[in-house]
Protein backbone atom coordinates (compact mmCIF):
# COMPACT_ATOMS: atom_id res chain seq x y z
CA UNK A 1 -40.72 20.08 29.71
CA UNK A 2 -39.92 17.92 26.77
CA UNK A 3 -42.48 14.58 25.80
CA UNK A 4 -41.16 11.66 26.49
CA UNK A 5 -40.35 9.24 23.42
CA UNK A 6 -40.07 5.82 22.73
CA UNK A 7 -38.36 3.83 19.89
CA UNK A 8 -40.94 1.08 18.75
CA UNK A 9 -38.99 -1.82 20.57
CA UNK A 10 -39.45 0.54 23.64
CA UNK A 11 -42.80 1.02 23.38
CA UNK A 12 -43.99 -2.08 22.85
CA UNK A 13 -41.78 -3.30 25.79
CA UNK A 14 -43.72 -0.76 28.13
CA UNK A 15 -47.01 -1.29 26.84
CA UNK A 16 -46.24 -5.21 26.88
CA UNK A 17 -47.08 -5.29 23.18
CA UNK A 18 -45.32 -6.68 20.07
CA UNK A 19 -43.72 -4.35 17.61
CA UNK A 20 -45.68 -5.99 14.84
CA UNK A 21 -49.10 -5.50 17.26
CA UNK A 22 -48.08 -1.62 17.35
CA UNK A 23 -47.17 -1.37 13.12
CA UNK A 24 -50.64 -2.97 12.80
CA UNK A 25 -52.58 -0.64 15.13
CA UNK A 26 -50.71 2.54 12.80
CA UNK A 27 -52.32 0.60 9.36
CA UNK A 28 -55.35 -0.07 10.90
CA UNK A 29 -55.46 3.47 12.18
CA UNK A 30 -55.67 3.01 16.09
CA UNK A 31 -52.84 4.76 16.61
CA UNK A 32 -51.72 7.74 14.59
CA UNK A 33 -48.41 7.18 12.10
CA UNK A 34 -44.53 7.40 14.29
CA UNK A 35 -42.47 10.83 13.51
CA UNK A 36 -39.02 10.84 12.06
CA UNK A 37 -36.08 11.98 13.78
CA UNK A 38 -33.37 12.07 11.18
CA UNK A 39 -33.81 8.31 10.01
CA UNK A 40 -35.41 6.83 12.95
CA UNK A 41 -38.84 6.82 13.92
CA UNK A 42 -40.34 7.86 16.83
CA UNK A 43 -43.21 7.39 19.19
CA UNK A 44 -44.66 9.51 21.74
CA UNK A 45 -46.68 10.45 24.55
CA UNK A 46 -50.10 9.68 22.45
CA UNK A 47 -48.99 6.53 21.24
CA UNK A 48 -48.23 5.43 24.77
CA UNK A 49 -51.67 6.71 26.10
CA UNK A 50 -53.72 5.04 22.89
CA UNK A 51 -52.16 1.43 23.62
CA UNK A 52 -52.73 1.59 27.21
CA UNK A 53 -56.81 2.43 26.28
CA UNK A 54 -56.54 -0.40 23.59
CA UNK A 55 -55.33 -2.72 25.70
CA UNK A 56 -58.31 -2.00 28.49
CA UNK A 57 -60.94 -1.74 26.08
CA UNK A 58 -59.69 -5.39 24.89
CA UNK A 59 -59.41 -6.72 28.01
CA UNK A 60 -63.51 -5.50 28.59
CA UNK A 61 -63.88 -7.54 25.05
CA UNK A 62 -64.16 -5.04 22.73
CA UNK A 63 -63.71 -5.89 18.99
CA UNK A 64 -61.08 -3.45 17.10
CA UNK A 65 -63.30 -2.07 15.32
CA UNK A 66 -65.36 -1.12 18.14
CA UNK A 67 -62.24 0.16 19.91
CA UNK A 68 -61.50 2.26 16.85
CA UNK A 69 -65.06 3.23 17.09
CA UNK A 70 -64.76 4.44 20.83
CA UNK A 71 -60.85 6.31 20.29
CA UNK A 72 -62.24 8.23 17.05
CA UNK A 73 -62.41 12.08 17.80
CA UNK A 74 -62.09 11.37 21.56
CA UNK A 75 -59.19 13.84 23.02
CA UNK A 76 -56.64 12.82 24.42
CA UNK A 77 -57.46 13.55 27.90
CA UNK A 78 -60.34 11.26 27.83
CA UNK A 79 -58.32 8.58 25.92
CA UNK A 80 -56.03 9.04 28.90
CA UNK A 81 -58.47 8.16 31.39
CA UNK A 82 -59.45 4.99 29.20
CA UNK A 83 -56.42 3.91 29.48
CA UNK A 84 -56.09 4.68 33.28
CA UNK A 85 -59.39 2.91 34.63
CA UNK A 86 -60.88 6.30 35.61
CA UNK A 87 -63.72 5.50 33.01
CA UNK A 88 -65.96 2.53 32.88
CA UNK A 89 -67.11 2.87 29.50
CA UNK A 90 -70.62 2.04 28.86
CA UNK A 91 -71.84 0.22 32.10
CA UNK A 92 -74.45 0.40 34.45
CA UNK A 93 -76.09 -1.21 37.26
CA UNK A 94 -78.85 -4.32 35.92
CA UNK A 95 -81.31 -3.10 37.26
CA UNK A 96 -81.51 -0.60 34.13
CA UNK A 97 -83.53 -1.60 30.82
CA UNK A 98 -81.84 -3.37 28.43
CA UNK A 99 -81.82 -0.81 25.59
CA UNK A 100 -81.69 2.50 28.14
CA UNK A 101 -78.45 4.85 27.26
CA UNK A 102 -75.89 3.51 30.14
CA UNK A 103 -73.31 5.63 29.26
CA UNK A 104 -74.46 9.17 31.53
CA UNK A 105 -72.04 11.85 32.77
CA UNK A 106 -71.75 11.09 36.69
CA UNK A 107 -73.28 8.17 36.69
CA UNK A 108 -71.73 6.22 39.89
CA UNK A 109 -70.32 2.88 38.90
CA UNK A 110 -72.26 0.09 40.01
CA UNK A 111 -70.89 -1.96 42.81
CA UNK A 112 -68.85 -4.88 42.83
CA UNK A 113 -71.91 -7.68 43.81
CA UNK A 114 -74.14 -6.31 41.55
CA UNK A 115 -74.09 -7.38 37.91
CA UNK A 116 -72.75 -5.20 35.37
CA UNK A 117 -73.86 -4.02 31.44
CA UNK A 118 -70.82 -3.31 28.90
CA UNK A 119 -71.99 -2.02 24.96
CA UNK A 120 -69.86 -4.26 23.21
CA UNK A 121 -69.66 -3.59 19.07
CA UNK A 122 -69.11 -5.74 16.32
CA UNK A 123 -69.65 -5.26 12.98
CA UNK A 124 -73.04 -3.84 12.52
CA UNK A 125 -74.44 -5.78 15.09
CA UNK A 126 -74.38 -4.26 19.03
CA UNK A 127 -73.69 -6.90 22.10
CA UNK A 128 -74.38 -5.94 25.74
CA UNK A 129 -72.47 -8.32 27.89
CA UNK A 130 -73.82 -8.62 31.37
CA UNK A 131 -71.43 -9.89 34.24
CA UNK A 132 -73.35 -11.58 36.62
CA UNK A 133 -70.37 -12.15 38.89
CA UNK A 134 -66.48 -11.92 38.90
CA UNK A 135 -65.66 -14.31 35.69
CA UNK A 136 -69.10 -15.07 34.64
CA UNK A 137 -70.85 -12.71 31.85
CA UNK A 138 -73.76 -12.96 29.75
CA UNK A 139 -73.72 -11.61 26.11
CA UNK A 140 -77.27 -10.35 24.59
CA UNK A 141 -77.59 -9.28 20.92
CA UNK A 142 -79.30 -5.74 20.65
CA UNK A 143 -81.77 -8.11 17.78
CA UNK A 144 -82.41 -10.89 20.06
CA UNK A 145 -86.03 -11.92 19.95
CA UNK A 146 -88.11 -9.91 22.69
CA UNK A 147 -88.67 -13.73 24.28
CA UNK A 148 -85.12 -13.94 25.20
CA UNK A 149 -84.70 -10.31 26.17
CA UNK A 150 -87.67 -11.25 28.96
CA UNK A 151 -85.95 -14.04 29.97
CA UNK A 152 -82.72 -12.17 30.09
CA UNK A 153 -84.83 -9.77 32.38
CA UNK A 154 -86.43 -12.28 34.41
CA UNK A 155 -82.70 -13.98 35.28
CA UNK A 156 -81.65 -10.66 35.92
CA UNK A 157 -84.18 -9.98 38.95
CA UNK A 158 -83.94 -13.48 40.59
CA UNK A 159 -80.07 -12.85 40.78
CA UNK A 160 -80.52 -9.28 41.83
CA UNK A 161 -83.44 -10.32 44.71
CA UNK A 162 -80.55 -13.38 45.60
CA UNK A 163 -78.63 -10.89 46.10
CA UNK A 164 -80.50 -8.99 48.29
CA UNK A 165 -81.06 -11.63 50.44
CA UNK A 166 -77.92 -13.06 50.80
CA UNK A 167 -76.89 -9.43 52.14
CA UNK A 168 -80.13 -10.23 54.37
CA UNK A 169 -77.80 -12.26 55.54
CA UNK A 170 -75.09 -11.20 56.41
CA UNK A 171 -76.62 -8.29 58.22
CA UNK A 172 -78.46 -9.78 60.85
């Protein structure tokens, strides 16, 4: 069976990306250079895959460089499921310290009421954000003073035992 392959206008139009956006993933070196076909260029199965995983790591707020970070020397079978939701790249139920690895093969994904961790990367300096609920996160520096990491710790457990009692609740 033959890959499938895209002119850029084509690709971007699947991926619902610019052509420009897909030029400057090649130069920044996100995606991997087209082929040539005679005189036209030529995109493929890979290129398809890596924008779908760019644009999912973006849309969990992570900084191109820290995208770059997470694609580099990943095959493409687990760039695939990046790109197809089957991963939830570094998160982990709250209840988890703040600096534990999050990140462990088989690790169930937490469930949808309680709050979630995400490593996010930028620079030299590491981010966890922390969604408390559907559209509301919480971003903690990996240096934040150890005052603010208790209080992050503290707000974590009155929202997790809120939780717990408003499913209390709902049970009785």
């Amino acid at each position: 069976m033959t890959e499938r392959t895209y002119k850029l206008d084509e690709l971007a139009r699947v991926t619902g990306m610019s052509a420009r956006t897909v030029r400057y993933y090649v130069q920044r070196g996100l995606l991997p250079p087209a082929t040539f076909r005679g005189k036209d260029t030529v995109y493929g199965h890979e290129h398809h895959v890596r924008l779908r995983a760019i644009r999912r790591l973006q849309e969990a707020f992570f900084p191109l460089d820290a995208i770059a970070a997470e694609l580099e020397g990943r095959p493409l079978v687990e760039i695939e499921r990046i790109a197809d939701g089957r991963v939830t790249l570094a998160s982990a139920p709250a209840s988890r310290a703040i600096g534990e690895e999050v990140d462990a093969p088989g690790a169930r994904p937490p469930p949808a009421e309680e709050p979630r961790l995400a490593i996010m990367r930028e620079a030299s300096r590491v981010f966890r954000r922390i969604e408390l609920f559907p559209g509301v996160d919480l971003t903690v520096a990996d240096d934040a003073p150890e005052q603010s990491v208790k209080l992050v710790s503290e707000m974590l457990t009155i929202l997790e035992a809120m939780s717990k009692t408003k499913e209390g609740g709902r049970k009785r």
